[in-house]
PDB file of N, CA and C in Angstrom:
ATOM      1  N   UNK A   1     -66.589  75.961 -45.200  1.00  0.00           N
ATOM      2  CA  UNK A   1     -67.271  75.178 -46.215  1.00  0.00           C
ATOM      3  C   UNK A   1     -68.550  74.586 -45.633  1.00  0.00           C
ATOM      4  N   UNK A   2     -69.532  74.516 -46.474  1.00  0.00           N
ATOM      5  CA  UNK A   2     -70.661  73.946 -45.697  1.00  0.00           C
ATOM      6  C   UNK A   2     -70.866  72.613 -46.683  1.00  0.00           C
ATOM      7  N   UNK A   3     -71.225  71.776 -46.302  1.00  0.00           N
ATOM      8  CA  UNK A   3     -71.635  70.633 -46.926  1.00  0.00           C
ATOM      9  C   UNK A   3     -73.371  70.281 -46.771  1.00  0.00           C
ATOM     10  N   UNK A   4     -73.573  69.262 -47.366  1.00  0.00           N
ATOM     11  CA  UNK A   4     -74.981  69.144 -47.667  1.00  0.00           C
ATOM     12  C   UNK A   4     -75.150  68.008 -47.136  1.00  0.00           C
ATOM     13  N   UNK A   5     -76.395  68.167 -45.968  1.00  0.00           N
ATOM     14  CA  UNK A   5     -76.762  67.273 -45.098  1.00  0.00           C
ATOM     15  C   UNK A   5     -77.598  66.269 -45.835  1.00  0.00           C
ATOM     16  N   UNK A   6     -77.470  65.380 -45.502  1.00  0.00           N
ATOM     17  CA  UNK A   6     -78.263  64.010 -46.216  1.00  0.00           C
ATOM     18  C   UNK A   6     -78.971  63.250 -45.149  1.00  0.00           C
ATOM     19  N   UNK A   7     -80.022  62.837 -45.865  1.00  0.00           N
ATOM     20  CA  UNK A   7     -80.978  62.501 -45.020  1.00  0.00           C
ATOM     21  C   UNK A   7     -81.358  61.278 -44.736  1.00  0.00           C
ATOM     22  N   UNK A   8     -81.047  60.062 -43.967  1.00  0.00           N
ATOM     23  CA  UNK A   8     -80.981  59.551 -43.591  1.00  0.00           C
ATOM     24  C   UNK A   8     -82.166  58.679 -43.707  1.00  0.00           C
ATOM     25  N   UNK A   9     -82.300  57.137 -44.161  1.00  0.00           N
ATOM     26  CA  UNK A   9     -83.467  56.370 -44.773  1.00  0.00           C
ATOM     27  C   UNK A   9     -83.799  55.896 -42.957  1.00  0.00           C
ATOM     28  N   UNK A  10     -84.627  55.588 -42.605  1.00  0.00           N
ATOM     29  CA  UNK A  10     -85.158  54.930 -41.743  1.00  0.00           C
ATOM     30  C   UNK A  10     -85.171  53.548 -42.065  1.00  0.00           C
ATOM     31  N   UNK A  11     -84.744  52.738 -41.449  1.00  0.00           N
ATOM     32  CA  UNK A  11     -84.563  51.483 -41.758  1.00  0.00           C
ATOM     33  C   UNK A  11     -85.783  50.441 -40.965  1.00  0.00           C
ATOM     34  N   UNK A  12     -87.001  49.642 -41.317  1.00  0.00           N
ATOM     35  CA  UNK A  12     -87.677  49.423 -40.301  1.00  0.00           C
ATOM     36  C   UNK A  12     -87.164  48.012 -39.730  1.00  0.00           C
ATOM     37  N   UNK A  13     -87.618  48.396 -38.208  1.00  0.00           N
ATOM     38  CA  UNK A  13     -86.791  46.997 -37.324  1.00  0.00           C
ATOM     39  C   UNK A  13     -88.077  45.935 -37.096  1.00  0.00           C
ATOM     40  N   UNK A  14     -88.304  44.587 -36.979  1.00  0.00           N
ATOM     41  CA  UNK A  14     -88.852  43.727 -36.265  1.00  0.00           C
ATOM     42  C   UNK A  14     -88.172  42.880 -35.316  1.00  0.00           C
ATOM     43  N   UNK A  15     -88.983  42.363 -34.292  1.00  0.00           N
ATOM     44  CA  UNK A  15     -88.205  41.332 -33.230  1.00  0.00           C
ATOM     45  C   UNK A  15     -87.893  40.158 -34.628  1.00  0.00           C
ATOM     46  N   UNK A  16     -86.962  39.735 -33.997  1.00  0.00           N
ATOM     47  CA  UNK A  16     -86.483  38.455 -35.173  1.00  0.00           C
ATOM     48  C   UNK A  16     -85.702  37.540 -33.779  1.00  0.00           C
ATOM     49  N   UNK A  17     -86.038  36.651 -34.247  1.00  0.00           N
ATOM     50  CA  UNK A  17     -85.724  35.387 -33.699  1.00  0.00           C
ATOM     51  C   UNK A  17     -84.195  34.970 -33.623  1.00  0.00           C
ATOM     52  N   UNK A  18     -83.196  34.533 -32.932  1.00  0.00           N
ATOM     53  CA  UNK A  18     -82.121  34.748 -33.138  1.00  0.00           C
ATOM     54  C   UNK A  18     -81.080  33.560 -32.247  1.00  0.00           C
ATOM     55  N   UNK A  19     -80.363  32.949 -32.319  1.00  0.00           N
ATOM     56  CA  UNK A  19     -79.297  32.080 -31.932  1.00  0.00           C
ATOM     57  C   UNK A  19     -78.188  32.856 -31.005  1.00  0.00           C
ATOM     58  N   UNK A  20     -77.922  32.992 -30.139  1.00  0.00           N
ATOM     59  CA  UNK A  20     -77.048  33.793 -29.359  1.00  0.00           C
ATOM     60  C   UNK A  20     -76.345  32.913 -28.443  1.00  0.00           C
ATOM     61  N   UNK A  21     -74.862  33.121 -28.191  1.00  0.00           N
ATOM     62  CA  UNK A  21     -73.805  32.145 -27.540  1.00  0.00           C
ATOM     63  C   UNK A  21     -73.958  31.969 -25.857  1.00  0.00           C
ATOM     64  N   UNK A  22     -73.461  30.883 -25.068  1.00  0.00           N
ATOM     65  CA  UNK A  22     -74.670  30.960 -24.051  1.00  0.00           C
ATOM     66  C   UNK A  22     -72.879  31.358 -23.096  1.00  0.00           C
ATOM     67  N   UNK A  23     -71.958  31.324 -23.903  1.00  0.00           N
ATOM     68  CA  UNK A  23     -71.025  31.757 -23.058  1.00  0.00           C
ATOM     69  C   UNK A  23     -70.808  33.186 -22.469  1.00  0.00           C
ATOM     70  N   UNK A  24     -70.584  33.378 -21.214  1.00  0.00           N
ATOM     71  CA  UNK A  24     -70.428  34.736 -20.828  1.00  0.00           C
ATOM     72  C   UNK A  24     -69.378  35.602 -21.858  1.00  0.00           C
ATOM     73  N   UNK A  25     -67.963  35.194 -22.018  1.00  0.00           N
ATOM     74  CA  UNK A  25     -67.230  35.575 -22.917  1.00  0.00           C
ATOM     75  C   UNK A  25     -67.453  35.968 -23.819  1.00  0.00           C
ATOM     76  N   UNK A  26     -67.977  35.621 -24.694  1.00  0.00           N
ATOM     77  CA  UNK A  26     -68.521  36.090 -26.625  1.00  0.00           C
ATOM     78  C   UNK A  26     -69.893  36.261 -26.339  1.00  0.00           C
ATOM     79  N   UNK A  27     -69.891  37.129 -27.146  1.00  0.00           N
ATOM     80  CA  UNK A  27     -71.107  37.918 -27.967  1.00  0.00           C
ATOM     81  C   UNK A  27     -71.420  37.422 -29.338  1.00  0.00           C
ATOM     82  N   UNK A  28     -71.512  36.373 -29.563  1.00  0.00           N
ATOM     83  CA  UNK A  28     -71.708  35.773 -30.386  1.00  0.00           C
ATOM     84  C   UNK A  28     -73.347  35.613 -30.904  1.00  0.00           C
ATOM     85  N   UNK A  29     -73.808  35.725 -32.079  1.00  0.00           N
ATOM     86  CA  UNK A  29     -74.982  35.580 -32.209  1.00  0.00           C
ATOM     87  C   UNK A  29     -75.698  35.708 -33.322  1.00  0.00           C
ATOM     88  N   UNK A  30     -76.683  34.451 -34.105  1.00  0.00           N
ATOM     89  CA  UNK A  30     -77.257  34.472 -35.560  1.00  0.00           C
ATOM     90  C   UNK A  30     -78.309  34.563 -35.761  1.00  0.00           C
ATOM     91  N   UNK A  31     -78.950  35.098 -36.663  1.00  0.00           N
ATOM     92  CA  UNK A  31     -80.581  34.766 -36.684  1.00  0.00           C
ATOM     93  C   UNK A  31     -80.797  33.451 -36.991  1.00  0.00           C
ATOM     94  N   UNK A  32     -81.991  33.058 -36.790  1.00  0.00           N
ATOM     95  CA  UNK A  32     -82.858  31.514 -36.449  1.00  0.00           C
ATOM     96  C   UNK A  32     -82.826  30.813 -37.817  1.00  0.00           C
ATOM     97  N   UNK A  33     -83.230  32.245 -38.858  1.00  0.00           N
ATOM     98  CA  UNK A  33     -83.623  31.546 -40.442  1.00  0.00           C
ATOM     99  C   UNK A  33     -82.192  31.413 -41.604  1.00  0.00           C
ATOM    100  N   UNK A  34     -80.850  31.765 -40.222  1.00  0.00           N
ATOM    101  CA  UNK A  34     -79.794  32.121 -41.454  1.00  0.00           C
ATOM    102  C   UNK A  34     -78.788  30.256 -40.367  1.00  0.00           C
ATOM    103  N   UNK A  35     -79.313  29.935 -39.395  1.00  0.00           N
ATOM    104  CA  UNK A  35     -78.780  28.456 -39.231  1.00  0.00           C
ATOM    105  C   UNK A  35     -79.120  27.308 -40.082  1.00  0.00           C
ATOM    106  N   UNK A  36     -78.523  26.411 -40.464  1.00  0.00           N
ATOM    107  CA  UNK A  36     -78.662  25.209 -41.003  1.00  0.00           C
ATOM    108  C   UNK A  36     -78.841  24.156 -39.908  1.00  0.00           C
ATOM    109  N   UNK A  37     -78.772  24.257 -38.784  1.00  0.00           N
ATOM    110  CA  UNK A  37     -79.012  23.400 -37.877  1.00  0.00           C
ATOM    111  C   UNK A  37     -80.227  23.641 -36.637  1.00  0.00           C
ATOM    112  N   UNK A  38     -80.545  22.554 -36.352  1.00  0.00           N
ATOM    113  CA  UNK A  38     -81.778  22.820 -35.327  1.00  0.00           C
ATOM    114  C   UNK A  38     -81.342  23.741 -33.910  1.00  0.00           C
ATOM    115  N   UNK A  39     -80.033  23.043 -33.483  1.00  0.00           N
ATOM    116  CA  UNK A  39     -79.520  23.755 -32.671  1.00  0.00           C
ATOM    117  C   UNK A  39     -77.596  24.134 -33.002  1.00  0.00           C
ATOM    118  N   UNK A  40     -77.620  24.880 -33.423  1.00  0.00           N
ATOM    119  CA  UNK A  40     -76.394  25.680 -33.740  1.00  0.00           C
ATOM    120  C   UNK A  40     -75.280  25.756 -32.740  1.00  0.00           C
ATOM    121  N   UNK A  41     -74.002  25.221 -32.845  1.00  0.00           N
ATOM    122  CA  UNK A  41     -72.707  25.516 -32.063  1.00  0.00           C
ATOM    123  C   UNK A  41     -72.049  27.156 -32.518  1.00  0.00           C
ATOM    124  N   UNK A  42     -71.906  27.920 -31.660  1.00  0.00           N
ATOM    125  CA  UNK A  42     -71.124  29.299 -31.763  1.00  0.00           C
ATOM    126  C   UNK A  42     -69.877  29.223 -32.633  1.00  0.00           C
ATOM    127  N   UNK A  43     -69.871  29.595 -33.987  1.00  0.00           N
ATOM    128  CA  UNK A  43     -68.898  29.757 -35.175  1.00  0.00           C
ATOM    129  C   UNK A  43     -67.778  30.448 -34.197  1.00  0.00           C
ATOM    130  N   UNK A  44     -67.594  31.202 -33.061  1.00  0.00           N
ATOM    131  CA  UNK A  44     -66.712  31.504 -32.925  1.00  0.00           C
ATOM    132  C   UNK A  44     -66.029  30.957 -31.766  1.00  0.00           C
ATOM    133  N   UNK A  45     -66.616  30.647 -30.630  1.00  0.00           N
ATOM    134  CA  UNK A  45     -65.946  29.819 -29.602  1.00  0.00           C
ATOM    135  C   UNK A  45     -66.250  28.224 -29.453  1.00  0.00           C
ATOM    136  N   UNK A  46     -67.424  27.851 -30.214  1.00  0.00           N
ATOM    137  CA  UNK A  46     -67.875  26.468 -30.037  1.00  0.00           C
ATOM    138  C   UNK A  46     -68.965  26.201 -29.273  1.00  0.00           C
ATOM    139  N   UNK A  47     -69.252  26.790 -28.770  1.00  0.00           N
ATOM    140  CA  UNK A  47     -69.982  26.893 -26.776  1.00  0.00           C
ATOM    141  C   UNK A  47     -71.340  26.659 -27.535  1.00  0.00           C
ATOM    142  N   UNK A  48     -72.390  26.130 -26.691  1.00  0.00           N
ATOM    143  CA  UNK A  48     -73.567  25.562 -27.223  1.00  0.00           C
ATOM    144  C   UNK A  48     -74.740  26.884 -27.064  1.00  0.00           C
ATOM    145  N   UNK A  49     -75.486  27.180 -27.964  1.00  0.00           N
ATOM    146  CA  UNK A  49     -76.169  28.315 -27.902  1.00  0.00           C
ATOM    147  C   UNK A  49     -77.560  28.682 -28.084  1.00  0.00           C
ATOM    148  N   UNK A  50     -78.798  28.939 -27.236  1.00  0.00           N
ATOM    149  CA  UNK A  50     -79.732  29.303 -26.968  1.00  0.00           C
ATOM    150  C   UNK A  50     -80.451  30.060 -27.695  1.00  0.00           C
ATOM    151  N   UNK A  51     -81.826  30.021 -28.314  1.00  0.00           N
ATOM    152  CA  UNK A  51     -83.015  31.091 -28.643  1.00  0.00           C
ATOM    153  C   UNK A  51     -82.785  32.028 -28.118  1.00  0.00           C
ATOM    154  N   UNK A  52     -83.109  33.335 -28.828  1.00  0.00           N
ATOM    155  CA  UNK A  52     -83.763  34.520 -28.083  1.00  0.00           C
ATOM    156  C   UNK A  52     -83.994  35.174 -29.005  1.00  0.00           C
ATOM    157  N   UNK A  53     -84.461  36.375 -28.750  1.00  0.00           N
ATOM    158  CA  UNK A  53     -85.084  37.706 -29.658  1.00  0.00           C
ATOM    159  C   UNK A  53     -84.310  38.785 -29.380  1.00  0.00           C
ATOM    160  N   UNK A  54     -84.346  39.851 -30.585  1.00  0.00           N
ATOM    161  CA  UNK A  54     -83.724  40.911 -30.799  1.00  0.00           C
ATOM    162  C   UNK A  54     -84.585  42.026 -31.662  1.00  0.00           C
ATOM    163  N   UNK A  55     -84.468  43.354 -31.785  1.00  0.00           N
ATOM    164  CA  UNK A  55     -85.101  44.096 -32.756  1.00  0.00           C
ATOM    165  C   UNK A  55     -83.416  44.224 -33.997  1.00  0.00           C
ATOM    166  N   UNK A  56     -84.174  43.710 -35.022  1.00  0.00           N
ATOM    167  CA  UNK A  56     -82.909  44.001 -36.162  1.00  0.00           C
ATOM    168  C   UNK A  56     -83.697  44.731 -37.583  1.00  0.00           C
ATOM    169  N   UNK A  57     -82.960  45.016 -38.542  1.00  0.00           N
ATOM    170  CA  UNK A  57     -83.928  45.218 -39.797  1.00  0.00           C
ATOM    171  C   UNK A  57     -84.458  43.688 -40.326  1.00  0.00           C
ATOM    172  N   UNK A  58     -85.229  44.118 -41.567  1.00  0.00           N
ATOM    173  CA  UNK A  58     -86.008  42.996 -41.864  1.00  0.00           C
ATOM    174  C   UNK A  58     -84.458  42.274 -43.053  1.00  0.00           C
ATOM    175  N   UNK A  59     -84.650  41.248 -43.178  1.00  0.00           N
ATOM    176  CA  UNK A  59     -84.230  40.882 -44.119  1.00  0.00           C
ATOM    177  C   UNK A  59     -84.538  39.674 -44.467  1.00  0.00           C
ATOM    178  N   UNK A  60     -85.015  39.316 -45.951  1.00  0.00           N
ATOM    179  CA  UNK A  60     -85.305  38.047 -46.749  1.00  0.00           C
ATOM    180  C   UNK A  60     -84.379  37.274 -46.913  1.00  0.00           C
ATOM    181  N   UNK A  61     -84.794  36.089 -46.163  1.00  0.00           N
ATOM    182  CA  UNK A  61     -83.895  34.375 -46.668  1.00  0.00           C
ATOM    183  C   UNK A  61     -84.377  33.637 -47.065  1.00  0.00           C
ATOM    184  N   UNK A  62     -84.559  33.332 -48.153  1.00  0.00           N
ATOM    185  CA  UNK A  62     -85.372  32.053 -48.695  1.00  0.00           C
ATOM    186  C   UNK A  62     -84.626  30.148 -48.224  1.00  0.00           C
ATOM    187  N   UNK A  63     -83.608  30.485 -47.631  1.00  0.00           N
ATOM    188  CA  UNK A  63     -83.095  29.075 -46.647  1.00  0.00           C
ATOM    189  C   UNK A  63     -84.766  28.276 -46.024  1.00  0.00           C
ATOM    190  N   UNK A  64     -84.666  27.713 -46.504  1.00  0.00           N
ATOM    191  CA  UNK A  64     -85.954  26.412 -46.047  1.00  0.00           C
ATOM    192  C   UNK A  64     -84.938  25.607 -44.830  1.00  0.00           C
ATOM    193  N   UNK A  65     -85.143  25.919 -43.820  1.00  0.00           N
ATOM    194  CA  UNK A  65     -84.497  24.743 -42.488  1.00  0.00           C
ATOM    195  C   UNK A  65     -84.926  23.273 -42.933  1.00  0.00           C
ATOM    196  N   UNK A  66     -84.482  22.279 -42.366  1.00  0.00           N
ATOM    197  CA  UNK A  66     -84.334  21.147 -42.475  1.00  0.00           C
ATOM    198  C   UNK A  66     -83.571  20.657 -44.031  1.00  0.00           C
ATOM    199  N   UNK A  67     -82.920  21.360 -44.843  1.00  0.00           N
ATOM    200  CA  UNK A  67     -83.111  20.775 -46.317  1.00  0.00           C
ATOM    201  C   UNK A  67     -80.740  20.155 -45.853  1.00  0.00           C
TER     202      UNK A  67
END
């Protein structure tokens, strides 16, 4: 049987800004514009967690920080 290959969308990536867990253990990690807090505790272990950058797709949040 042959099936019909599909073609695959390209998805485009930018660096995005991102919240990441500072514990060695978890891999934990959020983008900047999807926190409600200035500095964010890790939803999954607690552990206090650091800036950094990543390449991800784009995606729209209209979340205004500070509200």
């Amino acid at each position: 049987m042959m099936f019909a290959k599909r073609t695959t969308e390209i998805i485009p990536e930018e660096a995005t800004s991102i919240w990441a867990c500072s514990s060695e253990s978890c891999s934990g990690w959020m983008r900047d514009n999807f926190s409600f807090k200035n500095v964010p505790t890790c939803p999954v272990c607690k552990s206090e967690m650091v800036i950094g950058e990543k390449m991800l797709p784009f995606l729209h949040n209209n979340n205004k920080k500070g509200l």
